[in-house]
PDB file of N, CA and C in Angstrom:
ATOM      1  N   UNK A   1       0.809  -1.206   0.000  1.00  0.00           N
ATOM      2  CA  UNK A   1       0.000   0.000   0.000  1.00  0.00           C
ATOM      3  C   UNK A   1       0.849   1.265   0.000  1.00  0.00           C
ATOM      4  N   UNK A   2       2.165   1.371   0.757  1.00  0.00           N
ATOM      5  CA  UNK A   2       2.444   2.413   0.648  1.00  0.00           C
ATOM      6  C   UNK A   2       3.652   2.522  -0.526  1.00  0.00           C
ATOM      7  N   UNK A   3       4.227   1.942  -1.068  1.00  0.00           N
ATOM      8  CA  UNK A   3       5.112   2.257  -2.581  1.00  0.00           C
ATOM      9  C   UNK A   3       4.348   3.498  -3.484  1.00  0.00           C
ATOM     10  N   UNK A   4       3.346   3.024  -4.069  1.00  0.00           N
ATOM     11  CA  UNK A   4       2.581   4.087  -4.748  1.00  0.00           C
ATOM     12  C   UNK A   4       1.903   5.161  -4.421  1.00  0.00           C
ATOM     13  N   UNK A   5       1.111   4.786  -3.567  1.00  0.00           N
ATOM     14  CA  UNK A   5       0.036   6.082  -2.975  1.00  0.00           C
ATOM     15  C   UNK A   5       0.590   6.956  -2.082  1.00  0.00           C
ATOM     16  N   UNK A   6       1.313   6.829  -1.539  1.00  0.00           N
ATOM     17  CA  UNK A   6       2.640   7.837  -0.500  1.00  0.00           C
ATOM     18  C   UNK A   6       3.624   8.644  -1.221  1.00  0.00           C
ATOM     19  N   UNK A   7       4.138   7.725  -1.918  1.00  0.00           N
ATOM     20  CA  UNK A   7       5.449   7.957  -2.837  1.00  0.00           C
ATOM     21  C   UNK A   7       4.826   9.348  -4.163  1.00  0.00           C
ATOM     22  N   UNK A   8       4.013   8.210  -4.999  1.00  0.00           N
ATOM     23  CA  UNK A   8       3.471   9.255  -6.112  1.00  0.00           C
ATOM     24  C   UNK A   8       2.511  10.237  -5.733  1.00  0.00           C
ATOM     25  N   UNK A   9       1.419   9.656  -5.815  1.00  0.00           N
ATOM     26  CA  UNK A   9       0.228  10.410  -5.616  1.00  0.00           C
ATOM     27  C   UNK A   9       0.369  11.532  -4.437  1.00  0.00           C
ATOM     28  N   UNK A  10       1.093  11.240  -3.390  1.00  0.00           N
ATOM     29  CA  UNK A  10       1.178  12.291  -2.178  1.00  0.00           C
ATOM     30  C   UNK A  10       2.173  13.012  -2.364  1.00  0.00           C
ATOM     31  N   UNK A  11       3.544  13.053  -3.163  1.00  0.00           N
ATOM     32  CA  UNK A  11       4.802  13.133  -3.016  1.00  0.00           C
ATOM     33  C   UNK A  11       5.252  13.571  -2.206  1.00  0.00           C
ATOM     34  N   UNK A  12       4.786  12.493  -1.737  1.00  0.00           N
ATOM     35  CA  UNK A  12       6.083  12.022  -0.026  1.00  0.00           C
ATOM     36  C   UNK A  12       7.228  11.142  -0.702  1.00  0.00           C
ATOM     37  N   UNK A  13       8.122  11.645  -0.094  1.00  0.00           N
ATOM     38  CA  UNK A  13       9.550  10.720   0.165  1.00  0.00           C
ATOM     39  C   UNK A  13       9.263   9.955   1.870  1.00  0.00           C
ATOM     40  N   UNK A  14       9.554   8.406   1.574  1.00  0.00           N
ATOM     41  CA  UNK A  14       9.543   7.496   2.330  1.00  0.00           C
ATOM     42  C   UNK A  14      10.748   7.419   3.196  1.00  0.00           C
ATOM     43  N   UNK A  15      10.469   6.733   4.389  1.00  0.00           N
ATOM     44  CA  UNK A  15      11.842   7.189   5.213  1.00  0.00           C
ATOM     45  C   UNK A  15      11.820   5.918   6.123  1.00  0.00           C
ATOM     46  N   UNK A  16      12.759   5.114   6.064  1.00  0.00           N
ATOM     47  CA  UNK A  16      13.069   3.515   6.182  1.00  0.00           C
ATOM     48  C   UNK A  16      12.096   2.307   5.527  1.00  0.00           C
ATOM     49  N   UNK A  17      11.808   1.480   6.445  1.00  0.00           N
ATOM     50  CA  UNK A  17      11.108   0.432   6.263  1.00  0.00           C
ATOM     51  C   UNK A  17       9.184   0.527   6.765  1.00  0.00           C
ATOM     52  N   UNK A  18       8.467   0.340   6.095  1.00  0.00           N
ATOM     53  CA  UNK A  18       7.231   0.068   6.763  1.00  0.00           C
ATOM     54  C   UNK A  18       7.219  -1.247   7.854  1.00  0.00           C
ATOM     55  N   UNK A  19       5.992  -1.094   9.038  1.00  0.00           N
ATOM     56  CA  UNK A  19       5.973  -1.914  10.036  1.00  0.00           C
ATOM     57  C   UNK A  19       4.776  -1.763  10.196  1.00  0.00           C
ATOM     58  N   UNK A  20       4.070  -3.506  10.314  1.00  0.00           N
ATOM     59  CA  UNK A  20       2.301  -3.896  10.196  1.00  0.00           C
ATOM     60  C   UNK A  20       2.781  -4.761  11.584  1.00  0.00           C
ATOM     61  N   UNK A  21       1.853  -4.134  11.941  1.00  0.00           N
ATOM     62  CA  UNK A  21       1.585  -5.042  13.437  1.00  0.00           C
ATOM     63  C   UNK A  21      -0.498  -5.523  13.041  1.00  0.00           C
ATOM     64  N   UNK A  22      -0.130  -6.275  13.564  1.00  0.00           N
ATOM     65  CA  UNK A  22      -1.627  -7.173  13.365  1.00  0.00           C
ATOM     66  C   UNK A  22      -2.462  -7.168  14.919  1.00  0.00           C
ATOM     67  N   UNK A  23      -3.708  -7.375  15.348  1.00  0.00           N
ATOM     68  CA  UNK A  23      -4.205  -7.571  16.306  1.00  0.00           C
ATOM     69  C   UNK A  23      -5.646  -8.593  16.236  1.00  0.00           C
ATOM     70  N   UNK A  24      -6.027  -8.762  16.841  1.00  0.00           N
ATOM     71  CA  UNK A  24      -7.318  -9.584  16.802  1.00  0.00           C
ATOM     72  C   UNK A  24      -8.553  -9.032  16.139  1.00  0.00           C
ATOM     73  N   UNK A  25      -8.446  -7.597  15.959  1.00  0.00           N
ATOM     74  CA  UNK A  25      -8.921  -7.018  15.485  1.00  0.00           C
ATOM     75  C   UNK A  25      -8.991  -6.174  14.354  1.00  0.00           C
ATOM     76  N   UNK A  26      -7.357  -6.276  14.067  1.00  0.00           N
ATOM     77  CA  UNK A  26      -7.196  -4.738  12.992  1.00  0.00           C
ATOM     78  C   UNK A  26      -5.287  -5.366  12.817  1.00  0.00           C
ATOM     79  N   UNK A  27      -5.481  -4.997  11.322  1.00  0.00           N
ATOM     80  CA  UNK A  27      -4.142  -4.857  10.920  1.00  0.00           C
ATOM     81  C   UNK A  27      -3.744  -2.756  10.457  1.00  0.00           C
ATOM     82  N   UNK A  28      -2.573  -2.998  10.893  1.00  0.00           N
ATOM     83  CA  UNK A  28      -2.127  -2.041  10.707  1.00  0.00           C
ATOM     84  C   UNK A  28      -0.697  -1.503  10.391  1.00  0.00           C
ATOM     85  N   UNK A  29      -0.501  -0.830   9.556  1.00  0.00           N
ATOM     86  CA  UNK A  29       0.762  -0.367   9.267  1.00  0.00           C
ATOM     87  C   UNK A  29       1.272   0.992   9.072  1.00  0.00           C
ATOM     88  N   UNK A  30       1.990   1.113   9.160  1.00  0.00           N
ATOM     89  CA  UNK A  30       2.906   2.761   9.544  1.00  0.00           C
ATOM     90  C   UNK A  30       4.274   2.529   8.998  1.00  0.00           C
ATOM     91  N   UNK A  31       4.790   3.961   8.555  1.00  0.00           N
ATOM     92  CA  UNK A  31       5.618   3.984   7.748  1.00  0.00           C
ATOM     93  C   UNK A  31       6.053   6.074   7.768  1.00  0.00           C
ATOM     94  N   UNK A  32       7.350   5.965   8.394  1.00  0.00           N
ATOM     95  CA  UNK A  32       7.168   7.233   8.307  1.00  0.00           C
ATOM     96  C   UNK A  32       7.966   7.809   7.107  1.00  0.00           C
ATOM     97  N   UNK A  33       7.737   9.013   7.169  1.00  0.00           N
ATOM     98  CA  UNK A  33       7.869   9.772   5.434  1.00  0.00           C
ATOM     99  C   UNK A  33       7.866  11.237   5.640  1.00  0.00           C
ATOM    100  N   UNK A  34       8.185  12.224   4.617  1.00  0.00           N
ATOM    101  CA  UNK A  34       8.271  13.113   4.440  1.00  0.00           C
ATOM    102  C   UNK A  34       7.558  14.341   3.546  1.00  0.00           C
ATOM    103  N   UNK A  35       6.850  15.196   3.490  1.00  0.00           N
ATOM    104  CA  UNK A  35       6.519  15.315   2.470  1.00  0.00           C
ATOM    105  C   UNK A  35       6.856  16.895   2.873  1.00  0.00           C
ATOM    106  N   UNK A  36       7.713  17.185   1.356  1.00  0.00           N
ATOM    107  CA  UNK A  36       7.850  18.816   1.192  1.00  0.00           C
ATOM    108  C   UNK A  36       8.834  18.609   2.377  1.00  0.00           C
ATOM    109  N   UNK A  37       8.986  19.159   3.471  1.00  0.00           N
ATOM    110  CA  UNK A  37      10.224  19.409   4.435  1.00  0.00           C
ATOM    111  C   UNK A  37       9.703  18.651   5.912  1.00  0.00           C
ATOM    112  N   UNK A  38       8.825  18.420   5.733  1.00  0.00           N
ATOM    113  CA  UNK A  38       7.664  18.134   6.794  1.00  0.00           C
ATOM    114  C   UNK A  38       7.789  16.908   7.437  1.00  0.00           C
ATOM    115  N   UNK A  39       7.971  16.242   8.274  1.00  0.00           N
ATOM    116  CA  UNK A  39       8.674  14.831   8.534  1.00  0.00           C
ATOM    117  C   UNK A  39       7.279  14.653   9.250  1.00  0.00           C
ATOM    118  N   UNK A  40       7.008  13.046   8.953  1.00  0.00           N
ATOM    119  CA  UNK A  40       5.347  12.577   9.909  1.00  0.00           C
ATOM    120  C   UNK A  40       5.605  11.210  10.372  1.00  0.00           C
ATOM    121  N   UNK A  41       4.975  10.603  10.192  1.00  0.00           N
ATOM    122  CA  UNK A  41       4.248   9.199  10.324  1.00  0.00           C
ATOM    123  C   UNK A  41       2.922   8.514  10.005  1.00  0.00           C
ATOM    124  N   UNK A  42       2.983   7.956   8.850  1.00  0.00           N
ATOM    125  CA  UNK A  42       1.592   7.747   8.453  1.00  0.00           C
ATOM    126  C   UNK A  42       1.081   6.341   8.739  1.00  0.00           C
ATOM    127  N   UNK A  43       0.374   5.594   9.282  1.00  0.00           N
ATOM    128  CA  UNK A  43      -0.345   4.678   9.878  1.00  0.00           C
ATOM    129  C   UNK A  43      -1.753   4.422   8.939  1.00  0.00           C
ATOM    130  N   UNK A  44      -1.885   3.168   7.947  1.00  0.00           N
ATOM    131  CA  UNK A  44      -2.595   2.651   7.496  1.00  0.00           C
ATOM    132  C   UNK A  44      -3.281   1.719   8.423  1.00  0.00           C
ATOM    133  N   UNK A  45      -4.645   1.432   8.069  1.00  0.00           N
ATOM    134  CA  UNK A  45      -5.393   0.068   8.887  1.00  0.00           C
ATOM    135  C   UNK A  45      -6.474  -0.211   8.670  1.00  0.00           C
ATOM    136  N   UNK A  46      -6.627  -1.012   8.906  1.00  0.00           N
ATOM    137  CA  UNK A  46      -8.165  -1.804   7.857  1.00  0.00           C
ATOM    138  C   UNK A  46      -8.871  -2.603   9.670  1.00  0.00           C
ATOM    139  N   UNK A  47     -10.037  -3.118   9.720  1.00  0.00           N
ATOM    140  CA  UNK A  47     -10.312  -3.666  10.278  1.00  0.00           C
ATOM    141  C   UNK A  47     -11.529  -4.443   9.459  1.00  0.00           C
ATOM    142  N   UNK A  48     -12.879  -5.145  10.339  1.00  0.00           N
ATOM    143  CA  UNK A  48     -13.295  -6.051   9.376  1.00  0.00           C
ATOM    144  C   UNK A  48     -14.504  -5.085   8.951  1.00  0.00           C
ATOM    145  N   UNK A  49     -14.469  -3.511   9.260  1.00  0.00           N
ATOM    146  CA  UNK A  49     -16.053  -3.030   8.645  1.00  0.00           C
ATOM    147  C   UNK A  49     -15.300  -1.827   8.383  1.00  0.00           C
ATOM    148  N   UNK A  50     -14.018  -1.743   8.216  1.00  0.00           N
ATOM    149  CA  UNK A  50     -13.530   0.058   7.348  1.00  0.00           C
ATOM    150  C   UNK A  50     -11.820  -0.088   7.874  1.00  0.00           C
ATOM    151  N   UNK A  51     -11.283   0.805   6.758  1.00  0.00           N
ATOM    152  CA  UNK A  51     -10.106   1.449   6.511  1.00  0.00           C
ATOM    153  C   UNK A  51     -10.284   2.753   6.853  1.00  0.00           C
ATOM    154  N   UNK A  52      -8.499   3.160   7.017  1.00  0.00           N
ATOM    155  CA  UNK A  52      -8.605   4.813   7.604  1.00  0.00           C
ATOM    156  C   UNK A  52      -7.059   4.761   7.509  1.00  0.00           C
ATOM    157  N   UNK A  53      -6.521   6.066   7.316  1.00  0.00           N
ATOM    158  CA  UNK A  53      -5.131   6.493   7.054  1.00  0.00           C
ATOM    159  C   UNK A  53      -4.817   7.880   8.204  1.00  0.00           C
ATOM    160  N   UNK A  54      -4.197   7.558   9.205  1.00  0.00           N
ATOM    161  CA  UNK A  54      -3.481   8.719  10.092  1.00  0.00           C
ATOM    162  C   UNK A  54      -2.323   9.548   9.809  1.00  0.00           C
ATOM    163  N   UNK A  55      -1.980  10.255   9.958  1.00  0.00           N
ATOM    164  CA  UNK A  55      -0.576  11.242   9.786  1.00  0.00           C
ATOM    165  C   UNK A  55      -0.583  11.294  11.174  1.00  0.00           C
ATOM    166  N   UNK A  56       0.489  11.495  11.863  1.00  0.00           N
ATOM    167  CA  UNK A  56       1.201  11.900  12.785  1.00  0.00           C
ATOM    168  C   UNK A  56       2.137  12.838  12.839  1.00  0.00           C
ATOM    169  N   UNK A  57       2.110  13.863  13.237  1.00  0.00           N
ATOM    170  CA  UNK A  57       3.086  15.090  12.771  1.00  0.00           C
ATOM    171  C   UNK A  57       4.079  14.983  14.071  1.00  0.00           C
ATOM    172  N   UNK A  58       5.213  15.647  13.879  1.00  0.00           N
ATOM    173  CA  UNK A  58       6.223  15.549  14.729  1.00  0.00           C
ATOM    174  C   UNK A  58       5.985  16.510  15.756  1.00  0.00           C
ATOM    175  N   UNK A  59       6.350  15.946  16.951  1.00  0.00           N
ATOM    176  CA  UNK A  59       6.066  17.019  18.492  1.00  0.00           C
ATOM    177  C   UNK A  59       6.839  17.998  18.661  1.00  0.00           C
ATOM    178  N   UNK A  60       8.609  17.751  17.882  1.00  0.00           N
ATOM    179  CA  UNK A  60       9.495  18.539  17.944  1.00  0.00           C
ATOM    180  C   UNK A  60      10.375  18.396  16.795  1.00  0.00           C
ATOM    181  N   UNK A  61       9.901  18.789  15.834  1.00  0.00           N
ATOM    182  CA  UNK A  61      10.420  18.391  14.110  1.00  0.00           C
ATOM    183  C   UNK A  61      11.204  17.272  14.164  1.00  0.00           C
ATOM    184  N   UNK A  62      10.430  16.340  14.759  1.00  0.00           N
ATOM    185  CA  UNK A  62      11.543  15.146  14.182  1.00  0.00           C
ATOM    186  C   UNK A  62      10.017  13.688  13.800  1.00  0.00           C
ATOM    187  N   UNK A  63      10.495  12.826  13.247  1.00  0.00           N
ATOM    188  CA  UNK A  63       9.468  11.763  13.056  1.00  0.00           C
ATOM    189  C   UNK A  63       9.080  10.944  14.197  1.00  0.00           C
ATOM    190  N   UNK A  64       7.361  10.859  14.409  1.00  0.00           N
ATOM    191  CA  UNK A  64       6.644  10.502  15.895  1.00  0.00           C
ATOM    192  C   UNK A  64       7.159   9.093  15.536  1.00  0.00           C
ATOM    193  N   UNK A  65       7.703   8.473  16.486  1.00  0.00           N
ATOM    194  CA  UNK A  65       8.083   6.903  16.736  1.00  0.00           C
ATOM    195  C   UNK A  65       7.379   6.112  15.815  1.00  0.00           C
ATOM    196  N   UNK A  66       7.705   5.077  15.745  1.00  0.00           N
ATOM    197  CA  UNK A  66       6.533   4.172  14.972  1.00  0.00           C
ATOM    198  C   UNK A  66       5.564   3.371  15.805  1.00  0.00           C
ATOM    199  N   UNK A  67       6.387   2.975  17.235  1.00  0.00           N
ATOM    200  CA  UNK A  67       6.018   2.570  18.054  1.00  0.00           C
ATOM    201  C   UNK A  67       4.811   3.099  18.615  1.00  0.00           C
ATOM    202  N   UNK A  68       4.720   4.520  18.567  1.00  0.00           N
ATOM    203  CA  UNK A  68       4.019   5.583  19.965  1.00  0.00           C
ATOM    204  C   UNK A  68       3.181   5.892  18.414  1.00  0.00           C
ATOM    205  N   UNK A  69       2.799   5.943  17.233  1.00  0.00           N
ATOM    206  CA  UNK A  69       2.063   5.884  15.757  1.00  0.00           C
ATOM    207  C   UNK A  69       1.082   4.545  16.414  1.00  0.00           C
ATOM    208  N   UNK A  70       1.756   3.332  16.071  1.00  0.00           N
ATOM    209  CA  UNK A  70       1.071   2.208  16.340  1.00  0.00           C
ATOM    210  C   UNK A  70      -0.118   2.342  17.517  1.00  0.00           C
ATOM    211  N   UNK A  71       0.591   2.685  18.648  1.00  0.00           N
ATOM    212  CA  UNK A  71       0.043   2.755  19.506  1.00  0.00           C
ATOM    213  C   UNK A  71      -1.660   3.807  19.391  1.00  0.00           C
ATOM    214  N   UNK A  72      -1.242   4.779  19.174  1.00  0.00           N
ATOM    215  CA  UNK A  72      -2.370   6.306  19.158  1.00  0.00           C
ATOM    216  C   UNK A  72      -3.633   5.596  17.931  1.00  0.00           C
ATOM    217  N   UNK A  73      -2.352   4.571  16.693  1.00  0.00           N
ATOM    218  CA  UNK A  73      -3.690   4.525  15.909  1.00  0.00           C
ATOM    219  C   UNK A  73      -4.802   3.564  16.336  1.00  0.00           C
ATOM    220  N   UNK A  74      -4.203   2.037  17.157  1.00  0.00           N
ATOM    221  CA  UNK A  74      -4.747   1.524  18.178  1.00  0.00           C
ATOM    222  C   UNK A  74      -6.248   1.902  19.092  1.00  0.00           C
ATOM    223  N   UNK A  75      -5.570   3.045  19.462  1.00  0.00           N
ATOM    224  CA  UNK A  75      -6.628   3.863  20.343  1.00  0.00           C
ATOM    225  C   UNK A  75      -7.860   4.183  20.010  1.00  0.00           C
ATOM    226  N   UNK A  76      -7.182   5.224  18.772  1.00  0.00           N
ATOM    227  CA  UNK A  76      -8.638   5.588  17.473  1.00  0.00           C
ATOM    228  C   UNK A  76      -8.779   4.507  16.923  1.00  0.00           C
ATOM    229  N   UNK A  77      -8.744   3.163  16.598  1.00  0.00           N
ATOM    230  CA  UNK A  77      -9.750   2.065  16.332  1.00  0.00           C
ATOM    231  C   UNK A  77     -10.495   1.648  17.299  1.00  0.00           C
ATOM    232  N   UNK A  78     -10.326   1.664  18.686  1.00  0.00           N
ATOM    233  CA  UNK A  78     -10.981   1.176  19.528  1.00  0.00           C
ATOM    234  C   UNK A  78     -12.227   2.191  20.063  1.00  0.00           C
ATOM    235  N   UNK A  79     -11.436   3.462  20.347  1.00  0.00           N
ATOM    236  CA  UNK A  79     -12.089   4.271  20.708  1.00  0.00           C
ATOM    237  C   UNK A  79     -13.224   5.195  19.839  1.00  0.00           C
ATOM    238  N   UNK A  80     -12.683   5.342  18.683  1.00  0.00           N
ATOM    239  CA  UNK A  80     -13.422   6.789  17.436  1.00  0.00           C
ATOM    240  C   UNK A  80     -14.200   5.598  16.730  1.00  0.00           C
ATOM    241  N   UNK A  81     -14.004   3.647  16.804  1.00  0.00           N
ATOM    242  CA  UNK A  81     -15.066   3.284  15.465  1.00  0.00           C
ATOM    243  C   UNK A  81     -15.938   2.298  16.518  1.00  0.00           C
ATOM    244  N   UNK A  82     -17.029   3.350  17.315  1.00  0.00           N
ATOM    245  CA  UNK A  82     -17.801   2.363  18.165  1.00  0.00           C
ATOM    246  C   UNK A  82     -18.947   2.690  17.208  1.00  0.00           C
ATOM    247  N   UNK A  83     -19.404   1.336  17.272  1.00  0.00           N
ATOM    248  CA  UNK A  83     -21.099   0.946  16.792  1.00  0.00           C
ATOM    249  C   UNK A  83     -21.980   2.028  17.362  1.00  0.00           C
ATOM    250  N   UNK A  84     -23.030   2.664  16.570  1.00  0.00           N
ATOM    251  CA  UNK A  84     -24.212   3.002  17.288  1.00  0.00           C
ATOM    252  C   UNK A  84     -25.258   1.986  17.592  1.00  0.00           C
ATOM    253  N   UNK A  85     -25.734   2.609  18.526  1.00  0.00           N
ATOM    254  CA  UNK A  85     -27.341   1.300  18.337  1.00  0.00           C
ATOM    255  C   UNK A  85     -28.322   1.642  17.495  1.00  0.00           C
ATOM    256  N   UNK A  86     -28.626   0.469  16.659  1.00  0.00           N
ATOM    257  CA  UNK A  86     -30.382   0.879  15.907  1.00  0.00           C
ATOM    258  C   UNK A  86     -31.265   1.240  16.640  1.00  0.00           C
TER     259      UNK A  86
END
């Protein structure tokens, strides 16, 4: 997922290796990158009823962990995709 749509379409420059951590619930991957001068972390993830793409911007111009990415996007799956009731 991220070769093309990061790389071209966003022109971001990529910055190491991507990392998918999986859960019982949700796969997810992050990959941090650059775009224009701008250093982030972007976090892909699918679960079994929707996809969603995070940026993470840096706290102090440098790239948010991948670790502490993983983690936050974690959160917002659990927390931001609750069911309503009919």
């Amino acid at each position: 997922m991220y070769g093309k749509p990061l790389a071209e379409d966003d022109e971001r420059t990529l910055v190491g290796e991507a990392v998918t951590v999986t859960t019982r619930t949700a796969a997810i991957t992050c990959q941090q990158n650059v775009w224009e001068t701008f250093p982030m972390t972007t976090c892909l993830w699918a679960n079994h009823g929707a996809v969603g793409a995070v940026d993470f911007f840096p706290p102090a111009g440098r790239h948010p962990e991948i670790t502490e990415a993983v983690a936050r996007t974690k959160e917002l799956i659990a927390t931001g995709l609750v069911e309503s009731p009919r």
